[in-house]
N, C-alpha and C. Protein backbone atom coordinates (compact mmCIF):
# COMPACT_ATOMS: atom_id res chain seq x y z
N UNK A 1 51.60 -194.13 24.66
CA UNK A 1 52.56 -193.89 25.70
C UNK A 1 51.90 -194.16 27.05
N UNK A 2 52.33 -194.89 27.94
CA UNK A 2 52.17 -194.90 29.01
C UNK A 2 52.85 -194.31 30.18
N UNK A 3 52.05 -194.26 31.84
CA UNK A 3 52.86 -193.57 32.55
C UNK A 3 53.73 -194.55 33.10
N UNK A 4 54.03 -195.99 32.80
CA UNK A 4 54.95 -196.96 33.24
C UNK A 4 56.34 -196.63 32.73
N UNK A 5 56.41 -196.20 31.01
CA UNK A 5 57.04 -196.38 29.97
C UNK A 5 57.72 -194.62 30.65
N UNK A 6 57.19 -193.54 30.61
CA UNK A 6 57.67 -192.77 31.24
C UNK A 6 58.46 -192.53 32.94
N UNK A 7 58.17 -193.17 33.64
CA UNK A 7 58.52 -193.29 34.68
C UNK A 7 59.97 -193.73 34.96
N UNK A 8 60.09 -194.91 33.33
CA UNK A 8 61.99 -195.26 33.29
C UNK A 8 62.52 -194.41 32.91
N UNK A 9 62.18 -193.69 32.04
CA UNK A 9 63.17 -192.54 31.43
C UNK A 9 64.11 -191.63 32.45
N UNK A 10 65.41 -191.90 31.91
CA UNK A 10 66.41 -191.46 32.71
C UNK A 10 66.41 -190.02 33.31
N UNK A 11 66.89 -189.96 34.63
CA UNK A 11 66.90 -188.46 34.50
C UNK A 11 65.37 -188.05 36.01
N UNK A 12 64.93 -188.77 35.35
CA UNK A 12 63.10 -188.76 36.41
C UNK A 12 64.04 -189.25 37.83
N UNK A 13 63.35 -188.11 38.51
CA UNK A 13 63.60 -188.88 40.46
C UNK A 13 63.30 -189.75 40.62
N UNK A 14 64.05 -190.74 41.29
CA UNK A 14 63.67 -192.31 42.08
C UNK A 14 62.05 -192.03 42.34
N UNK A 15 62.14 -191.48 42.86
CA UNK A 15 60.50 -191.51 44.16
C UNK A 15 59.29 -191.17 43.06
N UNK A 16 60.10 -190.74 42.00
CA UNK A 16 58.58 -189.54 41.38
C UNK A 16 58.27 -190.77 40.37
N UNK A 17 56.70 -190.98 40.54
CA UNK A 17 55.74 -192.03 39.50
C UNK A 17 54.64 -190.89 38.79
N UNK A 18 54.56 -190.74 37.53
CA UNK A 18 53.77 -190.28 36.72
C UNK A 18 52.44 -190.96 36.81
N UNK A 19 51.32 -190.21 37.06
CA UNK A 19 50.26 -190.22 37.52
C UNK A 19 49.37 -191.03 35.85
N UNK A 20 49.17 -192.11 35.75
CA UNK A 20 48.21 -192.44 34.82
C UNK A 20 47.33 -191.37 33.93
N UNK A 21 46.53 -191.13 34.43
CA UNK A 21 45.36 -190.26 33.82
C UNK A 21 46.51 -188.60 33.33
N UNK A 22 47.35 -188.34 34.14
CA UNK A 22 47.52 -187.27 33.58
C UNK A 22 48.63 -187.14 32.25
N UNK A 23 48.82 -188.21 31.52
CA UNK A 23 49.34 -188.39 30.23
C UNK A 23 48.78 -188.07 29.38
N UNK A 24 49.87 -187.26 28.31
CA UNK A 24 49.12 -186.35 27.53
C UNK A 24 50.18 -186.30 26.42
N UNK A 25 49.47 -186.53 25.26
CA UNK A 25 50.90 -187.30 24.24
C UNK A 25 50.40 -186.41 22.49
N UNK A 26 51.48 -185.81 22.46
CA UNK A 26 51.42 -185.14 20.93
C UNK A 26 52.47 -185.49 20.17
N UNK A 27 52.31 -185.97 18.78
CA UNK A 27 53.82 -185.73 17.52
C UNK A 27 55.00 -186.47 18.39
N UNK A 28 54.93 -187.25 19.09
CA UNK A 28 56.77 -187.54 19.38
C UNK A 28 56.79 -187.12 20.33
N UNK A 29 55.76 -186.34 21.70
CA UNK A 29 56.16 -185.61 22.64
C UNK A 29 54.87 -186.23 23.57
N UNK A 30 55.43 -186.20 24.93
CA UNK A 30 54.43 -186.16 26.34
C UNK A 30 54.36 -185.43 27.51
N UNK A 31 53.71 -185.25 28.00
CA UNK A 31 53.88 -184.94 29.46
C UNK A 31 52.89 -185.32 30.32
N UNK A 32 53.58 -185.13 31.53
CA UNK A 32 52.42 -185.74 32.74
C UNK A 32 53.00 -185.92 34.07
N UNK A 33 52.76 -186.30 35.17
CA UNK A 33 53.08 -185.08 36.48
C UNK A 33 52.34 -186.18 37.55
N UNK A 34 53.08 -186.45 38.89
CA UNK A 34 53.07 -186.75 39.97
C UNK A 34 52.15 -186.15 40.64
N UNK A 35 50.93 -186.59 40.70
CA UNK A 35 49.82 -186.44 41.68
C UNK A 35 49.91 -186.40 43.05
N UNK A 36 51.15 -187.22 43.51
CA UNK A 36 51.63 -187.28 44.84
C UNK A 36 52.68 -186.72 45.40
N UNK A 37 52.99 -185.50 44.23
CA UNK A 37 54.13 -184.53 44.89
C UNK A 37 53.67 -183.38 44.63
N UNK A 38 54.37 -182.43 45.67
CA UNK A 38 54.29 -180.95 45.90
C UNK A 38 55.06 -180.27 44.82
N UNK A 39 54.80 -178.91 44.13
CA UNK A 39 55.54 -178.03 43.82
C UNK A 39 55.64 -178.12 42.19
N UNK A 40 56.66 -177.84 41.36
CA UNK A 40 56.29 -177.79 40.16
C UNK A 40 57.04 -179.51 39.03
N UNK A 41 55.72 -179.82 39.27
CA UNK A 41 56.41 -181.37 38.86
C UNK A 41 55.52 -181.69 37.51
N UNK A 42 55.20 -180.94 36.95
CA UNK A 42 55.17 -181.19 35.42
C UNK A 42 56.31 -181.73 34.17
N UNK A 43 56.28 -182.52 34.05
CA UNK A 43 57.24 -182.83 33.17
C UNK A 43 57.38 -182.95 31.45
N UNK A 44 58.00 -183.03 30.66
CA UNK A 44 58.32 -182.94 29.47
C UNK A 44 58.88 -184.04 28.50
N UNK A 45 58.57 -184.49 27.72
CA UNK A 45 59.07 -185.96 27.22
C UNK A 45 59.62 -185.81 25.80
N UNK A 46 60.81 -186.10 25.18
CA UNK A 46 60.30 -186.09 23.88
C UNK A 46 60.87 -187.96 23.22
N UNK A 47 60.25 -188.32 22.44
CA UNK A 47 60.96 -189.71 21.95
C UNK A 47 61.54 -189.40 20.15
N UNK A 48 62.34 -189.42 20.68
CA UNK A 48 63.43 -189.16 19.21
C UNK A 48 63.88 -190.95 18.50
N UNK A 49 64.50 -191.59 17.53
CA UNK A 49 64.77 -192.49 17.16
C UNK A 49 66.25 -192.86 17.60
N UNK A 50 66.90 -192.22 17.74
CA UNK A 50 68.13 -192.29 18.18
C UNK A 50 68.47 -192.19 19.36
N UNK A 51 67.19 -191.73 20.33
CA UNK A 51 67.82 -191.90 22.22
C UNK A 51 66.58 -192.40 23.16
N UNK A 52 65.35 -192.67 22.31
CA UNK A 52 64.28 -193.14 22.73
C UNK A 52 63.25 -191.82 23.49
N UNK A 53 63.17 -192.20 24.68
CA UNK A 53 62.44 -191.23 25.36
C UNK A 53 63.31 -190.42 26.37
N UNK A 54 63.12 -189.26 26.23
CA UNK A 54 64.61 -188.19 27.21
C UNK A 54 63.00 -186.98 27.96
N UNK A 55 63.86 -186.82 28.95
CA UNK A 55 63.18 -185.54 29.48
C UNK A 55 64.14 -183.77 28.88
N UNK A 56 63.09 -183.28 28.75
CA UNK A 56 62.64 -182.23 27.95
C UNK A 56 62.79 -181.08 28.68
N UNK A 57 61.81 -180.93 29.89
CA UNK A 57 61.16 -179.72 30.31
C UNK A 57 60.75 -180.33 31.42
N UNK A 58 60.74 -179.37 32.80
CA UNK A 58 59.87 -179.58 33.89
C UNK A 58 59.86 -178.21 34.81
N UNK A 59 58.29 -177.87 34.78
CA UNK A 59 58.21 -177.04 35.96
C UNK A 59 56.34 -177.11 36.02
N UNK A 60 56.45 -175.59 36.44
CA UNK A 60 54.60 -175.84 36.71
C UNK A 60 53.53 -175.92 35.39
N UNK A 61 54.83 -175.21 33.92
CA UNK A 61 53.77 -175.30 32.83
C UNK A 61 54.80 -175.83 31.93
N UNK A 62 54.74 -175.85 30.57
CA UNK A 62 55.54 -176.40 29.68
C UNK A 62 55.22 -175.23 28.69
N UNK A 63 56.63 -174.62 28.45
CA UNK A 63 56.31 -173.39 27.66
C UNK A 63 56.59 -173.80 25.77
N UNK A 64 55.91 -174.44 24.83
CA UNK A 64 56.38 -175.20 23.95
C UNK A 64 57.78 -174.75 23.19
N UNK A 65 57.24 -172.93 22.82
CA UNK A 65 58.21 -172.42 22.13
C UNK A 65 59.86 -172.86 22.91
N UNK A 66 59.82 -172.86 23.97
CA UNK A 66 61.03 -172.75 24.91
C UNK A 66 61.87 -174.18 23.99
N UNK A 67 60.84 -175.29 23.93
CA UNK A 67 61.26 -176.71 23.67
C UNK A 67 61.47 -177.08 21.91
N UNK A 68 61.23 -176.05 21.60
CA UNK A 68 61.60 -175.99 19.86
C UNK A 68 60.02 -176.43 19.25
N UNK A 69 59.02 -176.89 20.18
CA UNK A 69 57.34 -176.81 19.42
C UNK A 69 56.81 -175.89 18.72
N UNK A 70 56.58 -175.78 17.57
CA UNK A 70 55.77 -174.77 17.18
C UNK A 70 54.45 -175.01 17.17
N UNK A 71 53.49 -174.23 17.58
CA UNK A 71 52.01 -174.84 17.77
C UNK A 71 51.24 -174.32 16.36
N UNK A 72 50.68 -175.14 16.07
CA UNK A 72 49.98 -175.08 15.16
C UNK A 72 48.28 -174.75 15.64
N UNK A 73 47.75 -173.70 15.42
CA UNK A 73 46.50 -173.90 16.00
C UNK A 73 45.02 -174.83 15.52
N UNK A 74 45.50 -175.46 14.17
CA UNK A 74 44.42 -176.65 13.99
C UNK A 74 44.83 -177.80 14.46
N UNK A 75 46.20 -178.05 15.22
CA UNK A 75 46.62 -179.16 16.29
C UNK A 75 47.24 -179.13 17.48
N UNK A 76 46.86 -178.33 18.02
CA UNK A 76 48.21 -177.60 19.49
C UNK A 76 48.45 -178.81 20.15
N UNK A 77 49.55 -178.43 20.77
CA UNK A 77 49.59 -179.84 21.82
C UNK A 77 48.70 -179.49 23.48
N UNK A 78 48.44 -180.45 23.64
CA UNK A 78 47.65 -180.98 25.02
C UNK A 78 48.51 -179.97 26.21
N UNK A 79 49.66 -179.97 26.26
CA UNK A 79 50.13 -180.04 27.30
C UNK A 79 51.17 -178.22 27.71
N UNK A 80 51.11 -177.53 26.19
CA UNK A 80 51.54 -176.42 26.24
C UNK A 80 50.56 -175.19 27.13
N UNK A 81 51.64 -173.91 27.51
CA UNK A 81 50.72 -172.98 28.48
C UNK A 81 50.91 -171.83 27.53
């Protein structure tokens, strides 16, 4: 996943570009966050087969349970708080 490939996904603000390095990709799911904006701009990704890549979740953390993740602790995801 890239932060190019995220950046089209519908729904994302005109202005807001996902910061390279901070991509962070588990099972079907990403997140990663605007280096050049203020406030809580974490975002949430998931890519399903039937709608591609959709936004999920956005604030200062990504709470998994909230998003239907269950964490597994011999694989958590990267990006859960």
């Amino acid at each position: 996943m890239t932060a190019a490939t995220l950046d089209r996904v519908p729904g994302l603000p005109n202005a807001y570009r996902i910061t390279p390095d901070t991509v962070r990709c588990w099972r079907g799911w990403a997140a990663g966050w605007d280096r050049n904006q203020k406030g809580d701009g974490l975002y949430a990704f998931q890519n399903t087969p039937d709608q591609g890549w959709r936004i999920k979740g956005q604030g200062s953390a990504i709470e998994c349970e909230q998003l239907g993740i269950m964490i597994d602790s011999s694989d958590p995801p990267p990006f859960c708080y």
